[in-house]
N, C-alpha and C. Protein backbone atom coordinates (compact mmCIF):
# COMPACT_ATOMS: atom_id res chain seq x y z
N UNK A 1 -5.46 -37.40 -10.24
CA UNK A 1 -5.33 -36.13 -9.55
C UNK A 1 -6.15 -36.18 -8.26
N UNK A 2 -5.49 -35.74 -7.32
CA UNK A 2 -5.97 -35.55 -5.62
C UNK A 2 -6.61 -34.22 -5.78
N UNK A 3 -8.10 -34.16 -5.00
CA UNK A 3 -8.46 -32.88 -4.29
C UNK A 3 -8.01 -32.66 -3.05
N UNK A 4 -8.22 -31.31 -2.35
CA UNK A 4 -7.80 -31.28 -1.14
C UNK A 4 -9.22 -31.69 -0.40
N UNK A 5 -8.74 -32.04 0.73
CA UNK A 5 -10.46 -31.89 1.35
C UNK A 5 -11.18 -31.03 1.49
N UNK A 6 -12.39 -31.14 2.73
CA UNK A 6 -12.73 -29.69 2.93
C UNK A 6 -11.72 -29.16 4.01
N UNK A 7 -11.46 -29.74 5.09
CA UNK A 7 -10.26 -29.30 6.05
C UNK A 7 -9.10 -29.24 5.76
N UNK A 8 -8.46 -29.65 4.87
CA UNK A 8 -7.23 -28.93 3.89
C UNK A 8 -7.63 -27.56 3.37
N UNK A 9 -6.23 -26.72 3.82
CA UNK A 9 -6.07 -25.63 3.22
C UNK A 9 -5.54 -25.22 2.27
N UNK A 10 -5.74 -24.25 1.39
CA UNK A 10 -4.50 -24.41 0.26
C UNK A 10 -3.93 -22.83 0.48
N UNK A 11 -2.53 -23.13 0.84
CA UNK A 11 -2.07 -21.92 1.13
C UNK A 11 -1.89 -20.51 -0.22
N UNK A 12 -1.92 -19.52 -0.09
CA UNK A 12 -2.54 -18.71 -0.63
C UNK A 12 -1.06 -17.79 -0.66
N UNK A 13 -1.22 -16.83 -1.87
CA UNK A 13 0.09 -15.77 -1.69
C UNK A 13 -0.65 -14.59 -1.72
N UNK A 14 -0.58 -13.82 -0.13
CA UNK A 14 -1.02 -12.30 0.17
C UNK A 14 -0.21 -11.63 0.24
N UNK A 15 1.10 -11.86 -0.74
CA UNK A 15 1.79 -10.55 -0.27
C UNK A 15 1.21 -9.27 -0.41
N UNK A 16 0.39 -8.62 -1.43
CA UNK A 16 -0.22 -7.98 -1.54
C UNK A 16 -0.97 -7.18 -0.61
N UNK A 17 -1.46 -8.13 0.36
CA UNK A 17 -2.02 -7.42 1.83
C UNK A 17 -1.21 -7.15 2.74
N UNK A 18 0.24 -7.27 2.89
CA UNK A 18 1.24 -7.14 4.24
C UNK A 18 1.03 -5.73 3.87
N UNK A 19 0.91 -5.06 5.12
CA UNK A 19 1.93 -3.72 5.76
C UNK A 19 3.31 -3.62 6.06
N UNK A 20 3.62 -2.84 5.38
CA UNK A 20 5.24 -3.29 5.54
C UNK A 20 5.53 -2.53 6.79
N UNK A 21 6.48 -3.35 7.55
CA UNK A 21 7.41 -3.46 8.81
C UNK A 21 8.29 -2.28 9.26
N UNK A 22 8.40 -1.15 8.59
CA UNK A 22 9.43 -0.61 8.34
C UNK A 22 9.10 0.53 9.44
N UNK A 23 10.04 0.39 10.53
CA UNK A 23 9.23 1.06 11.73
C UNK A 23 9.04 2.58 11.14
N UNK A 24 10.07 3.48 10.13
CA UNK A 24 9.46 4.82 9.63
C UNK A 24 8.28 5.07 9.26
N UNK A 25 7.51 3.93 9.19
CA UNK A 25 6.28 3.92 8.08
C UNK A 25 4.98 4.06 9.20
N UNK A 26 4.44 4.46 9.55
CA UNK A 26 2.91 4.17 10.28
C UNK A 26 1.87 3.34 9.58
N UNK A 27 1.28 2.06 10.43
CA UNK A 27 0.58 1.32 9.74
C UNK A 27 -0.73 2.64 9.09
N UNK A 28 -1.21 3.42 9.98
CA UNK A 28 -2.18 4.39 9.89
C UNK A 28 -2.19 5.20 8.57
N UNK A 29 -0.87 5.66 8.34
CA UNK A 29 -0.49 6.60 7.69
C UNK A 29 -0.37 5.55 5.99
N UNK A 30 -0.07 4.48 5.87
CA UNK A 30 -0.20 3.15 4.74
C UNK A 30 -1.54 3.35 4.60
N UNK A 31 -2.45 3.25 5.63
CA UNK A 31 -4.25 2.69 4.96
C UNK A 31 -4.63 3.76 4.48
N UNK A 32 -4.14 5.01 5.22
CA UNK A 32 -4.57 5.77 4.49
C UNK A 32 -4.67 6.23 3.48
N UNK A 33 -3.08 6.45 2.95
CA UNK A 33 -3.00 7.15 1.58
C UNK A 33 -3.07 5.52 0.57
N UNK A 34 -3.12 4.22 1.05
CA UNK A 34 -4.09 3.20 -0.15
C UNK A 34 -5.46 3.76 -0.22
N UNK A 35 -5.64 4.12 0.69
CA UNK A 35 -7.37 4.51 0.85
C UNK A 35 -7.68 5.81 -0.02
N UNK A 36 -6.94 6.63 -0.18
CA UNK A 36 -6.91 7.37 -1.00
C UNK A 36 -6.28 7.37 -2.26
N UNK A 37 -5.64 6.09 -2.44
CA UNK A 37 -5.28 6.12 -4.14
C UNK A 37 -6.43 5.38 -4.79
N UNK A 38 -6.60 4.49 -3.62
CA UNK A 38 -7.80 3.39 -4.20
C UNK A 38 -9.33 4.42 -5.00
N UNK A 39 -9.85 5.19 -4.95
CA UNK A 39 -10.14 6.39 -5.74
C UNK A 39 -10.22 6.52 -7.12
N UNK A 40 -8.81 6.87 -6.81
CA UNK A 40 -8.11 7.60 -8.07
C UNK A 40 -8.08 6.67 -9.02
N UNK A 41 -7.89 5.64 -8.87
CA UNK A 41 -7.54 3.92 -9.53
C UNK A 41 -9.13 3.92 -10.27
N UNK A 42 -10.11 3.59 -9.51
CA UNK A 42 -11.68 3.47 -10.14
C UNK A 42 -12.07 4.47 -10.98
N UNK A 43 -11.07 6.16 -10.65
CA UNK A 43 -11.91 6.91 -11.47
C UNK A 43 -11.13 7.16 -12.83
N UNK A 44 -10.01 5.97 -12.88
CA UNK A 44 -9.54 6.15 -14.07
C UNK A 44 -8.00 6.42 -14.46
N UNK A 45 -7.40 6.53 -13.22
CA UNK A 45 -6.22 6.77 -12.93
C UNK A 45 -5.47 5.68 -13.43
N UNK A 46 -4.20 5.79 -14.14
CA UNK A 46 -3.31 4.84 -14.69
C UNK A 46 -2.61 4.00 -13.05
N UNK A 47 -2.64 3.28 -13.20
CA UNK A 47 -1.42 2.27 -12.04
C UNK A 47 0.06 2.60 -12.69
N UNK A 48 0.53 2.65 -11.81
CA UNK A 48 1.92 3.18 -11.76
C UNK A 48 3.07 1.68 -11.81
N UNK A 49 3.09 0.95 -11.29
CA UNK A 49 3.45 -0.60 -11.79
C UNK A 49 2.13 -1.64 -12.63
N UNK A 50 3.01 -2.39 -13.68
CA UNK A 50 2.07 -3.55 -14.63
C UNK A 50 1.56 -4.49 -13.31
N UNK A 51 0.33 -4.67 -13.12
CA UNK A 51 -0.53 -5.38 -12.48
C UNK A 51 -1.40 -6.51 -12.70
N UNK A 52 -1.83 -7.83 -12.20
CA UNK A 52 -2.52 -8.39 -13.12
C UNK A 52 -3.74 -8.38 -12.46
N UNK A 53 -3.29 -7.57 -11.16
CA UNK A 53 -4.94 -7.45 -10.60
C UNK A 53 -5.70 -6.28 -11.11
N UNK A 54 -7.19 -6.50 -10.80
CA UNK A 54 -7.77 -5.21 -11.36
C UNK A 54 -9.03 -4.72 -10.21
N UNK A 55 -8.52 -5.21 -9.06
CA UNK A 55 -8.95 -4.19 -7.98
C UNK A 55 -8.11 -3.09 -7.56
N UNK A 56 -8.74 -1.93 -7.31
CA UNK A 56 -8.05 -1.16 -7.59
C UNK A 56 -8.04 -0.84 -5.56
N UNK A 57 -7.69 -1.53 -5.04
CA UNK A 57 -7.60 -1.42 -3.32
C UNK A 57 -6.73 -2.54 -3.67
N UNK A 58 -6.35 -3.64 -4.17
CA UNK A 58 -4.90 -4.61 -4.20
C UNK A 58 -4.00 -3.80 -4.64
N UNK A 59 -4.49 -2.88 -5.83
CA UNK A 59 -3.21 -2.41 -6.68
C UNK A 59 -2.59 -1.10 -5.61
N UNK A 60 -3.52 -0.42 -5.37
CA UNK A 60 -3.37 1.05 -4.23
C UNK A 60 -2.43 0.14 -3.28
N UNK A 61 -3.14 -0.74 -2.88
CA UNK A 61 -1.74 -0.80 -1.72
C UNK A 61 -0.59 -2.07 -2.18
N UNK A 62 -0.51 -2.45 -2.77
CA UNK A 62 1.26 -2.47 -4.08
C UNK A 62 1.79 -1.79 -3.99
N UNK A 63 1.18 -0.48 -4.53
CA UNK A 63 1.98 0.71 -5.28
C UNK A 63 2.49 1.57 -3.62
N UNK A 64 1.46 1.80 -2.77
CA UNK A 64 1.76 2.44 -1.87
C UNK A 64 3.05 1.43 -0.65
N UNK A 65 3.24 0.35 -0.45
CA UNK A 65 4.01 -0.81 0.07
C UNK A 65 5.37 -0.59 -0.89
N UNK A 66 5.42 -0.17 -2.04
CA UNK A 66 6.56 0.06 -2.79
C UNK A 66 7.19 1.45 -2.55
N UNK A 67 6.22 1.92 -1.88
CA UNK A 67 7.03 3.36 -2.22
C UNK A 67 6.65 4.62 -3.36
N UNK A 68 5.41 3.77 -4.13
CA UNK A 68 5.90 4.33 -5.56
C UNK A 68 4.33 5.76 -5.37
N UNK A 69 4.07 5.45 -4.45
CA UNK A 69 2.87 6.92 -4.68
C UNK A 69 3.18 8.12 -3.53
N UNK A 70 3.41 9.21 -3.97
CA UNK A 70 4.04 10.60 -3.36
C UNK A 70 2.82 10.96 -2.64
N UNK A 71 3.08 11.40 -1.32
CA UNK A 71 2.01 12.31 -0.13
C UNK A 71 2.72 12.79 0.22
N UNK A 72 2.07 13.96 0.84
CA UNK A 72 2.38 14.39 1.56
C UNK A 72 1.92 15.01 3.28
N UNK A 73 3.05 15.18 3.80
CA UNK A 73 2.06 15.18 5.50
C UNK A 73 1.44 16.70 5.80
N UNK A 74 0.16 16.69 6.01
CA UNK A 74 -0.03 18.39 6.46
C UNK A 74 -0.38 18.28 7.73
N UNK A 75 -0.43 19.13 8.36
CA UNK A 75 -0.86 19.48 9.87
C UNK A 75 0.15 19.19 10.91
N UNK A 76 1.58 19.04 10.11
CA UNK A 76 2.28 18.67 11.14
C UNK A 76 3.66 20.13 11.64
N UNK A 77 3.58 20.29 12.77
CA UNK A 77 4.46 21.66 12.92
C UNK A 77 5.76 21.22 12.13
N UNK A 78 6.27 22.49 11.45
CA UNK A 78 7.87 22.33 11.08
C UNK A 78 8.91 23.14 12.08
N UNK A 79 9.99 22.00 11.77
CA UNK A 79 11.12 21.97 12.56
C UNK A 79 11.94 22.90 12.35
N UNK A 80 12.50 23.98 12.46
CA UNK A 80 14.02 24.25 11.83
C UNK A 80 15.00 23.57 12.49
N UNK A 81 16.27 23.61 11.39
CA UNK A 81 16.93 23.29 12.33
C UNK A 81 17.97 24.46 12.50
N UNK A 82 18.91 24.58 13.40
CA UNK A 82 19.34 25.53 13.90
C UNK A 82 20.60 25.34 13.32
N UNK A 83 21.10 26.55 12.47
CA UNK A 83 22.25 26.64 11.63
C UNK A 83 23.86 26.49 12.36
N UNK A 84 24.33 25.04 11.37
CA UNK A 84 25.74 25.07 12.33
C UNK A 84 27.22 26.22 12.16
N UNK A 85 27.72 26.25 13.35
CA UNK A 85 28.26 27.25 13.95
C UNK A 85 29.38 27.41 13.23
């Protein structure tokens, strides 16, 4: 069996850390609400997908990159829209 050296890298899987791409999404508006599940996770909060990590800032932003944790936006004016004719 080969080691790597020290200047060999061994490539690594972060999917876990991408921000997803999805121009609807604000990178800002992602750290945030991980930043705020990540919390909820330490103080006991169930994870919402089976995980094998047990940081609870990997798992917060999984769950939030999936879609799977509900926010909502305040402070933002609402729109109507104007009833068709």
């Amino acid at each position: 069996m080969t080691y790597p050296s020290m200047g060999d890298k061994i490539p690594r899987n972060n999917v876990h850390c991408t921000i997803p791409d999805d121009p609807e999404q604000s990178t800002y508006r992602f750290i945030i609400v991980a930043a705020k599940r990540a919390p909820q996770l330490q103080g006991g909060a169930r994870p919402v997908l089976p995980t094998s990590s047990k940081k609870p800032t990997i798992i917060a932003m999984e769950e939030v990159r999936r879609g799977l944790v509900k926010y909502e936006l305040v402070g933002l004016p609402l729109v109507e829209k104007a009833p068709a004719p």
